[in-house]
PDB file of N, CA and C in Angstrom:
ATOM      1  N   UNK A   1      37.064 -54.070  54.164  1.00  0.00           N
ATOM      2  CA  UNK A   1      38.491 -54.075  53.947  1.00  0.00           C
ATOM      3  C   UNK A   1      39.013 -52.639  53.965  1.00  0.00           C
ATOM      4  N   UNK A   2      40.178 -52.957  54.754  1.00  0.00           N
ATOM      5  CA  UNK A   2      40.780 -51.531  55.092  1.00  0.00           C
ATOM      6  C   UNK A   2      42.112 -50.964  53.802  1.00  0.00           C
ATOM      7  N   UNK A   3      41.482 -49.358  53.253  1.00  0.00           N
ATOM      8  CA  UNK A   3      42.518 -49.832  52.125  1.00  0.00           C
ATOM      9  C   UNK A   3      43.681 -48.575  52.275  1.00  0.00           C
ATOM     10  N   UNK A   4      44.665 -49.108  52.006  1.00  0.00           N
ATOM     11  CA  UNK A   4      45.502 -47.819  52.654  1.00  0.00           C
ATOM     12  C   UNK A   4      45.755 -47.348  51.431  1.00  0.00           C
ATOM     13  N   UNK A   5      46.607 -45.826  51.234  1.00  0.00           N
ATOM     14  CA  UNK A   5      46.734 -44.647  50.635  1.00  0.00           C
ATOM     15  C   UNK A   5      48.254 -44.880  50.351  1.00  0.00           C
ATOM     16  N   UNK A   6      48.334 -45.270  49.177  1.00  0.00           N
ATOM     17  CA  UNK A   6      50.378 -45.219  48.509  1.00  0.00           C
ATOM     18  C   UNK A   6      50.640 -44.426  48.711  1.00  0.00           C
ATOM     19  N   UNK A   7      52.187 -44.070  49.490  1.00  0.00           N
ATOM     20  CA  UNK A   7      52.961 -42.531  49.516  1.00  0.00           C
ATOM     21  C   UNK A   7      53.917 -43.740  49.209  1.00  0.00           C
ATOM     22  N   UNK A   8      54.700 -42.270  48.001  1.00  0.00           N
ATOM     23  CA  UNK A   8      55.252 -42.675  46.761  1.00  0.00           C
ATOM     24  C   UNK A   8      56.743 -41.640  47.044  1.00  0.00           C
ATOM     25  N   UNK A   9      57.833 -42.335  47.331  1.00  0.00           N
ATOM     26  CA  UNK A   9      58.668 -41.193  47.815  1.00  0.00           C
ATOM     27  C   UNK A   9      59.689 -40.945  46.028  1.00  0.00           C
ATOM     28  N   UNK A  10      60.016 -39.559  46.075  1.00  0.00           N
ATOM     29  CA  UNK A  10      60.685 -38.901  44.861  1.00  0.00           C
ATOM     30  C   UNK A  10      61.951 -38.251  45.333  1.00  0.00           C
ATOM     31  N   UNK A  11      63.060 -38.467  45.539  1.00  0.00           N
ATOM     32  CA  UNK A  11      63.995 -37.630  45.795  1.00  0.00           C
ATOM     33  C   UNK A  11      63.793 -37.196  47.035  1.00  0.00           C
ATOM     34  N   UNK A  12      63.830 -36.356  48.090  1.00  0.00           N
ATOM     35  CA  UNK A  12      63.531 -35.523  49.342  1.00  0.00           C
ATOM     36  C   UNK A  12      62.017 -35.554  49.119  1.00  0.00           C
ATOM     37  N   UNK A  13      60.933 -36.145  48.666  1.00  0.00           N
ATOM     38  CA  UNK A  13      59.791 -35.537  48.814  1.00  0.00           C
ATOM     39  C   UNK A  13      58.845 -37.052  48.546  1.00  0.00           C
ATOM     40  N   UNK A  14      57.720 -36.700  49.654  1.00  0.00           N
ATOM     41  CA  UNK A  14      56.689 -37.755  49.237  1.00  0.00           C
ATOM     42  C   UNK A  14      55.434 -37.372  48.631  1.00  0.00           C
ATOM     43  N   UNK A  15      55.028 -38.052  48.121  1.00  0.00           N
ATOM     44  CA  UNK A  15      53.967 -38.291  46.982  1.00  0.00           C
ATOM     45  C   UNK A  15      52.870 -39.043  47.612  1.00  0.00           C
ATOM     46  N   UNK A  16      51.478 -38.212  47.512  1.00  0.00           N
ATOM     47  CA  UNK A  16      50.495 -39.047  48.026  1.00  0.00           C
ATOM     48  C   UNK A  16      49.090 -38.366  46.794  1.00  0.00           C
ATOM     49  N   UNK A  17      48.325 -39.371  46.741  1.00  0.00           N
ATOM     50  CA  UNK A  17      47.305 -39.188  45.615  1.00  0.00           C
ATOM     51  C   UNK A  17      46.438 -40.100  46.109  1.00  0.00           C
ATOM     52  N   UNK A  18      45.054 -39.112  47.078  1.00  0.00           N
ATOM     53  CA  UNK A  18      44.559 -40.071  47.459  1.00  0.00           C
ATOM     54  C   UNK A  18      43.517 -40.325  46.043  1.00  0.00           C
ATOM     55  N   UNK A  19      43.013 -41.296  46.117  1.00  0.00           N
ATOM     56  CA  UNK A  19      42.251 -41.903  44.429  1.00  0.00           C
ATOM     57  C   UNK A  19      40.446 -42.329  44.795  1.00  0.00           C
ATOM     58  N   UNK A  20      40.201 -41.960  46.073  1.00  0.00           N
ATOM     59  CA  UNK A  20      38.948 -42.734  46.907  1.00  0.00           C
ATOM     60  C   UNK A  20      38.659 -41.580  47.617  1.00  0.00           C
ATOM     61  N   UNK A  21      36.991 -41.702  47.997  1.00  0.00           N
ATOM     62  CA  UNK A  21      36.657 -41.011  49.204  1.00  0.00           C
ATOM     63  C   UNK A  21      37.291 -41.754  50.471  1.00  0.00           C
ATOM     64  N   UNK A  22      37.643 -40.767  51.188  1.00  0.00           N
ATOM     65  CA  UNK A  22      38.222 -41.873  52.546  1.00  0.00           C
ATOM     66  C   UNK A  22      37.038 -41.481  53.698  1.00  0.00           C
ATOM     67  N   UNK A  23      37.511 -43.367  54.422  1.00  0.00           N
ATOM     68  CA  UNK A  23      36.544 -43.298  55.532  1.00  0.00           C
ATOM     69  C   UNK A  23      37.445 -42.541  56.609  1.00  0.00           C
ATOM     70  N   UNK A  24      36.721 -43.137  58.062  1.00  0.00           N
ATOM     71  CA  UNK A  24      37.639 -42.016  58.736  1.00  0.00           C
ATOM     72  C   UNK A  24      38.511 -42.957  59.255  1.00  0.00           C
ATOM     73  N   UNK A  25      38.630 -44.690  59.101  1.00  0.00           N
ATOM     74  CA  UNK A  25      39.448 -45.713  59.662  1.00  0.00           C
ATOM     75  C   UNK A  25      40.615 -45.211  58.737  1.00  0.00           C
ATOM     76  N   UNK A  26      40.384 -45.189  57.068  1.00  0.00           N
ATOM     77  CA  UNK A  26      41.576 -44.878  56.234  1.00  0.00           C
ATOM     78  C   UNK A  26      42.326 -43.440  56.373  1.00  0.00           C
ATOM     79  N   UNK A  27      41.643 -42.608  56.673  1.00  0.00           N
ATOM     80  CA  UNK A  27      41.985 -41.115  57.187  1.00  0.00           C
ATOM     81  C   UNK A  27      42.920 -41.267  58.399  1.00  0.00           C
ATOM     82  N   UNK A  28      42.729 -42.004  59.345  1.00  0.00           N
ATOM     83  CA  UNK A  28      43.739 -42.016  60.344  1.00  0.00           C
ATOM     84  C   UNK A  28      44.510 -43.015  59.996  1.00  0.00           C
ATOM     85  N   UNK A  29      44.238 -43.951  59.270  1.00  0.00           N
ATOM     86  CA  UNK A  29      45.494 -44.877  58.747  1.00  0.00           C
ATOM     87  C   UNK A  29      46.212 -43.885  58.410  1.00  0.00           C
ATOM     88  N   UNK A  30      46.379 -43.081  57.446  1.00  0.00           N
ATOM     89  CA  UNK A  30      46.961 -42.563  56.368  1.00  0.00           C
ATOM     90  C   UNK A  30      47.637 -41.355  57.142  1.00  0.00           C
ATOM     91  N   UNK A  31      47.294 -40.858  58.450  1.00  0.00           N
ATOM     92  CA  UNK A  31      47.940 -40.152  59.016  1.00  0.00           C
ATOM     93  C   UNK A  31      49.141 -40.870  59.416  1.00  0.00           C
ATOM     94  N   UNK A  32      48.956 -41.627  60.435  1.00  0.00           N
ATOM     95  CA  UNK A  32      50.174 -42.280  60.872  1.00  0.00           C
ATOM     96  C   UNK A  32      51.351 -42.979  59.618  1.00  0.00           C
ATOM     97  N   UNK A  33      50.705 -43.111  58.417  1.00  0.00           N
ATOM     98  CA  UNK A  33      51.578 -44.254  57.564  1.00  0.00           C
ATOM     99  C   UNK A  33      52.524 -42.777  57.363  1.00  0.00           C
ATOM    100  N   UNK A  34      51.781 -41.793  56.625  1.00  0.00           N
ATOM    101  CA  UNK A  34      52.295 -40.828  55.955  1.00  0.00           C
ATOM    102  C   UNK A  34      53.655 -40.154  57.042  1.00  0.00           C
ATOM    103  N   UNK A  35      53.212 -40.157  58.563  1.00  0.00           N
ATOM    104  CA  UNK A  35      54.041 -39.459  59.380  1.00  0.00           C
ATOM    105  C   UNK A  35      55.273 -40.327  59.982  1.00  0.00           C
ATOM    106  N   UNK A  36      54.919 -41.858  59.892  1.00  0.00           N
ATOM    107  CA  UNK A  36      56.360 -43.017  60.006  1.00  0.00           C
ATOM    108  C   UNK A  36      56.832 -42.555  59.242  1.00  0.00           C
ATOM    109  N   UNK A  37      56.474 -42.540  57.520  1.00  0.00           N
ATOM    110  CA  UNK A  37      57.518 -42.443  56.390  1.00  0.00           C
ATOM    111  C   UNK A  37      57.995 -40.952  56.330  1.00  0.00           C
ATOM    112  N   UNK A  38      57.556 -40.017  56.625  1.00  0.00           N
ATOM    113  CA  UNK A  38      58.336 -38.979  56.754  1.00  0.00           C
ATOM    114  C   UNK A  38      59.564 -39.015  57.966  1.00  0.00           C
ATOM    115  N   UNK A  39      59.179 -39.932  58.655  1.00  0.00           N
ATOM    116  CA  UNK A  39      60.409 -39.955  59.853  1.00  0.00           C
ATOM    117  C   UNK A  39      61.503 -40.808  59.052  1.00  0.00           C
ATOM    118  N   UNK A  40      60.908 -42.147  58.334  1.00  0.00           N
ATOM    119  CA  UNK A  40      61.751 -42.787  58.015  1.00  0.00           C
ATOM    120  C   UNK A  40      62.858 -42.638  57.065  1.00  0.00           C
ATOM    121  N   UNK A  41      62.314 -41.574  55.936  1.00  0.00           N
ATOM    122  CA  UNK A  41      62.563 -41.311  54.814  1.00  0.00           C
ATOM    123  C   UNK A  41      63.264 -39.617  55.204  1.00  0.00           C
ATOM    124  N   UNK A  42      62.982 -39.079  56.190  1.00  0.00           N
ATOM    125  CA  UNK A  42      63.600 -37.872  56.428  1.00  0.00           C
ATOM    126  C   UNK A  42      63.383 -36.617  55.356  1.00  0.00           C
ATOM    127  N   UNK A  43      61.560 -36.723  54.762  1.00  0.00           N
ATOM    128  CA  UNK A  43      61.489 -36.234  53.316  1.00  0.00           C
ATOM    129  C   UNK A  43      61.546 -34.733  53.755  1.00  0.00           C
ATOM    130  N   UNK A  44      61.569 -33.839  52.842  1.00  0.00           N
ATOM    131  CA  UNK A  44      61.556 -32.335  53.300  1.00  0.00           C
ATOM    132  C   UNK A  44      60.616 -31.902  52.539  1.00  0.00           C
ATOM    133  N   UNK A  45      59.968 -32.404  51.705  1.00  0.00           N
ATOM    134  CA  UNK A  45      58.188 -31.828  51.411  1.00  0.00           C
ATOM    135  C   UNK A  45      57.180 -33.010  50.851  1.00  0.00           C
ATOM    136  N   UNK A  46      56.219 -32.544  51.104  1.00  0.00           N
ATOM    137  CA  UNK A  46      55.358 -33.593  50.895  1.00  0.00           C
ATOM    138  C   UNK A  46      54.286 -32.934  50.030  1.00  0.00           C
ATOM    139  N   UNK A  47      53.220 -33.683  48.744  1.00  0.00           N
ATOM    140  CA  UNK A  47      52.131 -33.568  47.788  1.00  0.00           C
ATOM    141  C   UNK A  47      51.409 -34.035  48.400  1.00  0.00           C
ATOM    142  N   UNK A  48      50.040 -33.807  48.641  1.00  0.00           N
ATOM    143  CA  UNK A  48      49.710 -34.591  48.586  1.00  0.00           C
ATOM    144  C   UNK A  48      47.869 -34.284  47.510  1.00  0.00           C
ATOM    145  N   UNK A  49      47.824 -34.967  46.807  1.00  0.00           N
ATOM    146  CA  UNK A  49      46.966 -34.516  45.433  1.00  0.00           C
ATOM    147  C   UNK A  49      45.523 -35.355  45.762  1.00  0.00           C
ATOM    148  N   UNK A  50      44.766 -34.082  46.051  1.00  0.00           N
ATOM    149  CA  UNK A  50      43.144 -34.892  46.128  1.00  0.00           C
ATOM    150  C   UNK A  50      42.322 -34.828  44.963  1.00  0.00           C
ATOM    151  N   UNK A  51      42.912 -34.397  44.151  1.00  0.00           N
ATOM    152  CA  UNK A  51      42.184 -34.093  42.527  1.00  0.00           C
ATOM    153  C   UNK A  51      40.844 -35.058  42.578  1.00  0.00           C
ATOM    154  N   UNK A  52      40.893 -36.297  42.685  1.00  0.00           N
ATOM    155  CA  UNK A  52      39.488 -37.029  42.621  1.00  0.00           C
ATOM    156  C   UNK A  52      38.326 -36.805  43.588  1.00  0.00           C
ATOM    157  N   UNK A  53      39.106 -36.202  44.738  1.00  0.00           N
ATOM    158  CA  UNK A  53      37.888 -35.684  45.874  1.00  0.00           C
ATOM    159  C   UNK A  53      36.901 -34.829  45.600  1.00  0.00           C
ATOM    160  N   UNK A  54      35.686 -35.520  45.521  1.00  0.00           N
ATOM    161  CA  UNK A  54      34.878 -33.650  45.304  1.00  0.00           C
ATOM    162  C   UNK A  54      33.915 -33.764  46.620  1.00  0.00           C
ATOM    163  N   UNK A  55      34.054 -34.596  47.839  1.00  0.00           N
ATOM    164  CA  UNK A  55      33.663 -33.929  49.049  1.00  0.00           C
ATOM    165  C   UNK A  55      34.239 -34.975  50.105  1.00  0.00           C
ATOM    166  N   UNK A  56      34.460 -34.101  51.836  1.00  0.00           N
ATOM    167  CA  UNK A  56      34.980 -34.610  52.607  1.00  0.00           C
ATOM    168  C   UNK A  56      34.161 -34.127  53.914  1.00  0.00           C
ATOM    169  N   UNK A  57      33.960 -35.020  54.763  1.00  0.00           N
ATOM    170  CA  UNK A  57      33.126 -34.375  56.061  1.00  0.00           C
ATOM    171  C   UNK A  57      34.201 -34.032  56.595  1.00  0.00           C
ATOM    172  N   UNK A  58      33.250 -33.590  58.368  1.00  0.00           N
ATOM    173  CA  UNK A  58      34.078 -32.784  59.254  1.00  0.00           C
ATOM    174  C   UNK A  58      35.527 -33.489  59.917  1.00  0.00           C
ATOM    175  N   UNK A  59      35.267 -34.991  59.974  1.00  0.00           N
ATOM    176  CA  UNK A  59      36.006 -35.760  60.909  1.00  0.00           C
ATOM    177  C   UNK A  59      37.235 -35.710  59.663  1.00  0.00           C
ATOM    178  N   UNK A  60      36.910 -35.887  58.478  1.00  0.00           N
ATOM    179  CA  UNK A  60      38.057 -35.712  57.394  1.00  0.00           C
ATOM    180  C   UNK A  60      38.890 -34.802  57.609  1.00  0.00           C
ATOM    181  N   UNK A  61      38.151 -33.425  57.082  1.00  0.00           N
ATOM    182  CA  UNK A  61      38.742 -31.978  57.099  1.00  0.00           C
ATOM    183  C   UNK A  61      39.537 -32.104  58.455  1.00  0.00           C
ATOM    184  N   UNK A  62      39.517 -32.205  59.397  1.00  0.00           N
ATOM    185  CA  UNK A  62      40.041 -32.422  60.559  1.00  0.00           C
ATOM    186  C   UNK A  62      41.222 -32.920  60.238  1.00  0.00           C
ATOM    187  N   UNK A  63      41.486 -34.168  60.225  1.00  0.00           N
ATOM    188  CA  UNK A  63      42.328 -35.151  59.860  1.00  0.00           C
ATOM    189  C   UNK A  63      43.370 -34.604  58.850  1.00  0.00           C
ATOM    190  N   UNK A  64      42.793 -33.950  57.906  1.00  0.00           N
ATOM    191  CA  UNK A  64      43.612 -33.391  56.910  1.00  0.00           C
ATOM    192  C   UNK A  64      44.679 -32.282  57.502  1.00  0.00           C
ATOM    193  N   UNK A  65      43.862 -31.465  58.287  1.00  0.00           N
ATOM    194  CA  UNK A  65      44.448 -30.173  58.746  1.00  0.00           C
ATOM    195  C   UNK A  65      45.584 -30.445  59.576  1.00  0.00           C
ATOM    196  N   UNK A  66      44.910 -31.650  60.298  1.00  0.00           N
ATOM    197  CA  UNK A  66      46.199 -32.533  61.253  1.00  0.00           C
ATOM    198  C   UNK A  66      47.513 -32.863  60.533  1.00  0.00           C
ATOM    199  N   UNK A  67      47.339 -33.491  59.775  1.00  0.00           N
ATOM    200  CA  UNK A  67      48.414 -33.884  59.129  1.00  0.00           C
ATOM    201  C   UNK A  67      49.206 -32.709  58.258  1.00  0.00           C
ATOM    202  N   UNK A  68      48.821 -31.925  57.832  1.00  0.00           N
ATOM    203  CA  UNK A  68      49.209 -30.662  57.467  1.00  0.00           C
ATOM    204  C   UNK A  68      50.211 -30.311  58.741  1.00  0.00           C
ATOM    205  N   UNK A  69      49.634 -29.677  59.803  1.00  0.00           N
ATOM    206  CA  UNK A  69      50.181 -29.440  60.745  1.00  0.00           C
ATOM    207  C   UNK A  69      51.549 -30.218  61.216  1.00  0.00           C
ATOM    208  N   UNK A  70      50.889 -31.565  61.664  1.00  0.00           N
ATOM    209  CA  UNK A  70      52.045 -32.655  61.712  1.00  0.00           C
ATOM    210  C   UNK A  70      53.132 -32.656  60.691  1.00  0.00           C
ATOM    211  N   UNK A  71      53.064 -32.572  59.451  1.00  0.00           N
ATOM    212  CA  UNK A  71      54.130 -32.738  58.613  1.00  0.00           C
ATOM    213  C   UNK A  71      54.616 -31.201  58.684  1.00  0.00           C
ATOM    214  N   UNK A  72      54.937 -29.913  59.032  1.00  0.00           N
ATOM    215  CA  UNK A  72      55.053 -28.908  59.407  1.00  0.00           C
ATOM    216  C   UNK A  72      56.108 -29.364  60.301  1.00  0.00           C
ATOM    217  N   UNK A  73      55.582 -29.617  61.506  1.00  0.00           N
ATOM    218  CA  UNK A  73      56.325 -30.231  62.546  1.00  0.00           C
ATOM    219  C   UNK A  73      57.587 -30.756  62.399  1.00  0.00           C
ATOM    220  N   UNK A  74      57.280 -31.718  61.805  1.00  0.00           N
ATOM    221  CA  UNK A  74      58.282 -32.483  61.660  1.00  0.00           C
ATOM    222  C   UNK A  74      59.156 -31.706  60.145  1.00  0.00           C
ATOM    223  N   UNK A  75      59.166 -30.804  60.002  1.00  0.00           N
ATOM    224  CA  UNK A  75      60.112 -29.402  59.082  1.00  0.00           C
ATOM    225  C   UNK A  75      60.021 -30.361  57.816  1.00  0.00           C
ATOM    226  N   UNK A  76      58.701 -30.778  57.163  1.00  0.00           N
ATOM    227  CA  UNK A  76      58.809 -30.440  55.788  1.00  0.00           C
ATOM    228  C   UNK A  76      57.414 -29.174  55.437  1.00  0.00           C
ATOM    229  N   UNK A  77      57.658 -29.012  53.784  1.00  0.00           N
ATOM    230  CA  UNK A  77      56.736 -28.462  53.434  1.00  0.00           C
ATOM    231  C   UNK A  77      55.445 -28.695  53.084  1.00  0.00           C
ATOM    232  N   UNK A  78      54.160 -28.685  52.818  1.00  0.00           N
ATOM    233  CA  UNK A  78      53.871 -29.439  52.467  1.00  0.00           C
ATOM    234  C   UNK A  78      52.810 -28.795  51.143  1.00  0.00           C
ATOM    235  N   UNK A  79      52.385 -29.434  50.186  1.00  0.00           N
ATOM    236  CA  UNK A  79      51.862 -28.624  48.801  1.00  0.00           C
ATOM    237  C   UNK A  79      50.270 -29.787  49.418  1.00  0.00           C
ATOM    238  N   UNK A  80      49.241 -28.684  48.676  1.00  0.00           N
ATOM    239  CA  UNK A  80      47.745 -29.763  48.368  1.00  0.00           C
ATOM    240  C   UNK A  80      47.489 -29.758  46.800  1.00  0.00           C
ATOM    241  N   UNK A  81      47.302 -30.265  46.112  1.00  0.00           N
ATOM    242  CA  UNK A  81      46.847 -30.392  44.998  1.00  0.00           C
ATOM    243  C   UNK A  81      45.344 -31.121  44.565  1.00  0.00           C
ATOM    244  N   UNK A  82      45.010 -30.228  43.561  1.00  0.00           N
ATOM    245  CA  UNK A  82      43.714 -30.496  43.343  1.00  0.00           C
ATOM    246  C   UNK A  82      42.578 -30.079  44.101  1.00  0.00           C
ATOM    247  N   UNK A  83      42.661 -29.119  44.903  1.00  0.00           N
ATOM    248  CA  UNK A  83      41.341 -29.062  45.346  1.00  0.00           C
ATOM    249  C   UNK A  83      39.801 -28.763  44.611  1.00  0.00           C
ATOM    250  N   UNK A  84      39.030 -29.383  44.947  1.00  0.00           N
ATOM    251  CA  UNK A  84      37.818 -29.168  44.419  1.00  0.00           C
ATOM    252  C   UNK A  84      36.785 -28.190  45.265  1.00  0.00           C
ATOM    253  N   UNK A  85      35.831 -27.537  44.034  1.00  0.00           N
ATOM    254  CA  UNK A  85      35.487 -26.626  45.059  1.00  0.00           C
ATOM    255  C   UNK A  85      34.571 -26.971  46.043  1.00  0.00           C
ATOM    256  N   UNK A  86      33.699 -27.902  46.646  1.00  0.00           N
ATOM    257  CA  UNK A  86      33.441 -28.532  47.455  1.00  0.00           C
ATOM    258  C   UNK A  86      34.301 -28.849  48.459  1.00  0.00           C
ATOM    259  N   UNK A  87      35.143 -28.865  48.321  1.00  0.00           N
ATOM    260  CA  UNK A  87      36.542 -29.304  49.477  1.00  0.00           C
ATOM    261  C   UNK A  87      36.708 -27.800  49.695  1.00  0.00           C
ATOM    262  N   UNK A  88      37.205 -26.928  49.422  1.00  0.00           N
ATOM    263  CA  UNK A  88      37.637 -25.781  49.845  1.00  0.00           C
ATOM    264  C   UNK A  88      36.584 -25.428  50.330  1.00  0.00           C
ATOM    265  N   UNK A  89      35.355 -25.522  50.138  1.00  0.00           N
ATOM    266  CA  UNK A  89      34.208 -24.872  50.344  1.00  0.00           C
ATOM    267  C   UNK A  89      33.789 -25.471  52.570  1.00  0.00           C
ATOM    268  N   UNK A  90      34.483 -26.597  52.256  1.00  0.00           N
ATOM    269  CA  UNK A  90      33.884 -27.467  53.448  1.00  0.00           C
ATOM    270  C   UNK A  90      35.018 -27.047  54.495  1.00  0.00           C
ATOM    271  N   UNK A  91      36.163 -26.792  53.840  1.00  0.00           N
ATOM    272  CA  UNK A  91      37.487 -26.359  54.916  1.00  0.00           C
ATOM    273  C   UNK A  91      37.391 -25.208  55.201  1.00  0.00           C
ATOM    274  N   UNK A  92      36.886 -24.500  54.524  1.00  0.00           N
ATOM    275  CA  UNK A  92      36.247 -22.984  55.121  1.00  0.00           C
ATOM    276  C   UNK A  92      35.500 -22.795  55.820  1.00  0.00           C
ATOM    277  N   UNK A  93      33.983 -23.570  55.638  1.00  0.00           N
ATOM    278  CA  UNK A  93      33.354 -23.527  56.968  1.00  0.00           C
ATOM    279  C   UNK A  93      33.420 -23.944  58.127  1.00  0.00           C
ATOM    280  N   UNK A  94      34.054 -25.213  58.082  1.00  0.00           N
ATOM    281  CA  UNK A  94      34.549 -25.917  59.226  1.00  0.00           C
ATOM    282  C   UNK A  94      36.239 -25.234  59.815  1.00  0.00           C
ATOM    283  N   UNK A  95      36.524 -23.868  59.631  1.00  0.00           N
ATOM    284  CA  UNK A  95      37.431 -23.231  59.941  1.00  0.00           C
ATOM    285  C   UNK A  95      38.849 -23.967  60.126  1.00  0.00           C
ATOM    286  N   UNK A  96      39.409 -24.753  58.755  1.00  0.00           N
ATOM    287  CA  UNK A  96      40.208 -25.208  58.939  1.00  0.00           C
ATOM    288  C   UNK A  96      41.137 -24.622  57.824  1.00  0.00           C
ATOM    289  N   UNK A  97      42.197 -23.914  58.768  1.00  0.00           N
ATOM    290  CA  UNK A  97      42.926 -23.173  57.986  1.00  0.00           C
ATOM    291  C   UNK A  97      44.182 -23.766  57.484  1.00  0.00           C
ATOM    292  N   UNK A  98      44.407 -23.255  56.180  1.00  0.00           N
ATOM    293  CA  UNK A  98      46.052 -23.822  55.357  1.00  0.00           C
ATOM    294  C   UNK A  98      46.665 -22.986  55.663  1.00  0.00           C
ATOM    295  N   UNK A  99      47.247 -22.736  56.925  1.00  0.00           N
ATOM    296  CA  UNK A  99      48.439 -21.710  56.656  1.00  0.00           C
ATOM    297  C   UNK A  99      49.741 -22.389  56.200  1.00  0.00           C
ATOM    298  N   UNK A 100      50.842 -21.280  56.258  1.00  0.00           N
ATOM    299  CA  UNK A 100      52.135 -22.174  55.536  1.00  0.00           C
ATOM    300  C   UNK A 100      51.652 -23.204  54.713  1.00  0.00           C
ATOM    301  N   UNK A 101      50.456 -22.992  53.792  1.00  0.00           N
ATOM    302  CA  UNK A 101      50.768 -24.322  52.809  1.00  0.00           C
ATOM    303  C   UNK A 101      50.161 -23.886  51.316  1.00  0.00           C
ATOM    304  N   UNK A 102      50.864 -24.376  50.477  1.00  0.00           N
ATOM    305  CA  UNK A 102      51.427 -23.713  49.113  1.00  0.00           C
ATOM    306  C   UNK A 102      50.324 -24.876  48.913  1.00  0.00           C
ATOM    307  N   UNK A 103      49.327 -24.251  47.310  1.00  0.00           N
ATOM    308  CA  UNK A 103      48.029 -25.145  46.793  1.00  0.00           C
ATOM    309  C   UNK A 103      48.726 -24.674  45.162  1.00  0.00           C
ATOM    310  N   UNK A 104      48.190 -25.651  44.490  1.00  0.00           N
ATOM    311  CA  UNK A 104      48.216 -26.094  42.853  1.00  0.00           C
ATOM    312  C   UNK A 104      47.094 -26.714  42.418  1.00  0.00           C
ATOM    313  N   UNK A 105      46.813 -26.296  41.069  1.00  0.00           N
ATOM    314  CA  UNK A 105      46.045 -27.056  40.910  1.00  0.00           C
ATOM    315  C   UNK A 105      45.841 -28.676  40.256  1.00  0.00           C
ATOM    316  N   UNK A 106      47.611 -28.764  40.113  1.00  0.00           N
ATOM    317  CA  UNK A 106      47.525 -30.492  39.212  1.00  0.00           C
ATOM    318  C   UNK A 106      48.864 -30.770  40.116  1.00  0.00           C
ATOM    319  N   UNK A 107      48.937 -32.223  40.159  1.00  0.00           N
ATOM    320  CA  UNK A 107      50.172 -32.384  40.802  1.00  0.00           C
ATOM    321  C   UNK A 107      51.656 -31.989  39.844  1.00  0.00           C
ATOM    322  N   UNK A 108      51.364 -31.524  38.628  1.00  0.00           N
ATOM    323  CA  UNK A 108      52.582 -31.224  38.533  1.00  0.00           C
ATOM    324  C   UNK A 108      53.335 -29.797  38.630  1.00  0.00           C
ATOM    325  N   UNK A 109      52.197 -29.066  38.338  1.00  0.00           N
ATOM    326  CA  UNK A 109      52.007 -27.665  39.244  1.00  0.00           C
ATOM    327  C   UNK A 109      52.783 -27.879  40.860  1.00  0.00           C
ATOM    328  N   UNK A 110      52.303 -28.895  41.449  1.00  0.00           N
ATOM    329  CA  UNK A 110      52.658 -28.699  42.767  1.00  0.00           C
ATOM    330  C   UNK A 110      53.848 -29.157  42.952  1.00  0.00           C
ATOM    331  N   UNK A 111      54.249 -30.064  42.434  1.00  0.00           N
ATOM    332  CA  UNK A 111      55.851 -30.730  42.488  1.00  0.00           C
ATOM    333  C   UNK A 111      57.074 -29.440  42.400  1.00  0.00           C
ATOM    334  N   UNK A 112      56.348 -28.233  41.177  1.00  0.00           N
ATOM    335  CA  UNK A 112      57.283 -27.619  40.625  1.00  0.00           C
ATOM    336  C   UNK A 112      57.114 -26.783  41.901  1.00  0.00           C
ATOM    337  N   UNK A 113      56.124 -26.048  42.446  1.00  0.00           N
ATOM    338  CA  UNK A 113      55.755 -25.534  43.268  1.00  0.00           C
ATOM    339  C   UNK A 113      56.809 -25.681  44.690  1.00  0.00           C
ATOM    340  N   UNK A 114      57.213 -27.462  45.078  1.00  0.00           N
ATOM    341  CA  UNK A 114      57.621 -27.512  46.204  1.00  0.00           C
ATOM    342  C   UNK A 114      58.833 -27.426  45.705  1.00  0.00           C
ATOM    343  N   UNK A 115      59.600 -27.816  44.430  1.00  0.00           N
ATOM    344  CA  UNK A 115      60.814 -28.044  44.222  1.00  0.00           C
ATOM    345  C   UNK A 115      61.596 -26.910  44.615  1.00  0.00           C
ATOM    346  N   UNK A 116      60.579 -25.404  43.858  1.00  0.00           N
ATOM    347  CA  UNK A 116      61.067 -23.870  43.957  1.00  0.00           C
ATOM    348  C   UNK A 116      61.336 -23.727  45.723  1.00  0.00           C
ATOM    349  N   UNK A 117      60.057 -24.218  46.563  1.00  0.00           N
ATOM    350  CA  UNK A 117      60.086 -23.629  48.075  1.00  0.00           C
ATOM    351  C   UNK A 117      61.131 -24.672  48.736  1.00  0.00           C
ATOM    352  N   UNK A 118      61.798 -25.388  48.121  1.00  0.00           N
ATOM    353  CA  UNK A 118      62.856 -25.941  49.027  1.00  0.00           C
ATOM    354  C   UNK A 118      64.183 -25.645  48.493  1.00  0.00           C
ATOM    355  N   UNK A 119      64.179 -24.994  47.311  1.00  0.00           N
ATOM    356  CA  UNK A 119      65.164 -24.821  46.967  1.00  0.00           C
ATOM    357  C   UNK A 119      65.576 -23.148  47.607  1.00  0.00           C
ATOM    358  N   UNK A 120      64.506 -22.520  47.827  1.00  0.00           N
ATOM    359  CA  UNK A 120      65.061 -21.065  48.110  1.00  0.00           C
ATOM    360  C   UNK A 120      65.629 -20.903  49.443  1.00  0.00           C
TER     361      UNK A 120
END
């Protein structure tokens, strides 16, 4: 069973907390769901909080960076929250860089985080 990833919209901004290791069927689910609802919803930043993750392979990290990128694109901001050091550790070697993107370490850190970068 295929389980998809709640994005949780707040005012101009969506909310995502993934709560699972993801496979890579839910990883590309979660790209496309996340990038309709930013079209649909017209959000201007996006969370998205991996706090429970403490590791992700290559086809992940990938996926992640994508969507980073993609939501860029499409002119929001976007915050990561929670990284673990295993995750940072794996996006580094696998040379996948955060540019333009603002990190916290709890989602509420990051909320405040995006509220400040859209407001300036």
């Amino acid at each position: 069973m295929n389980m998809r990833i709640p994005i949780l919209k707040l005012n101009d901004t969506l909310i995502v907390s993934v709560q699972w290791e993801l496979d890579d069927q839910t990883a590309l689910q979660f790209q496309e769901d996340l990038l309709r609802k930013m079209h649909e919803t017209t959000a201007r930043g996006v969370v998205i909080d991996l706090t429970p993750i403490d590791f992700i392979d290559s086809f992940i990290a990938k996926v992640l960076g994508d969507v980073i990128s993609m939501s860029g694109l499409m002119g929001a901001k976007v915050v990561i929250t929670g990284i673990q050091p295993a995750v940072a550790i794996t996006l580094i070697e696998l040379g996948i860089r955060l540019e333009n993107v603002l990190t916290a370490l709890d989602l509420e850190n990051g909320l405040d985080k995006l509220r400040k970068e859209l407001e300036a």
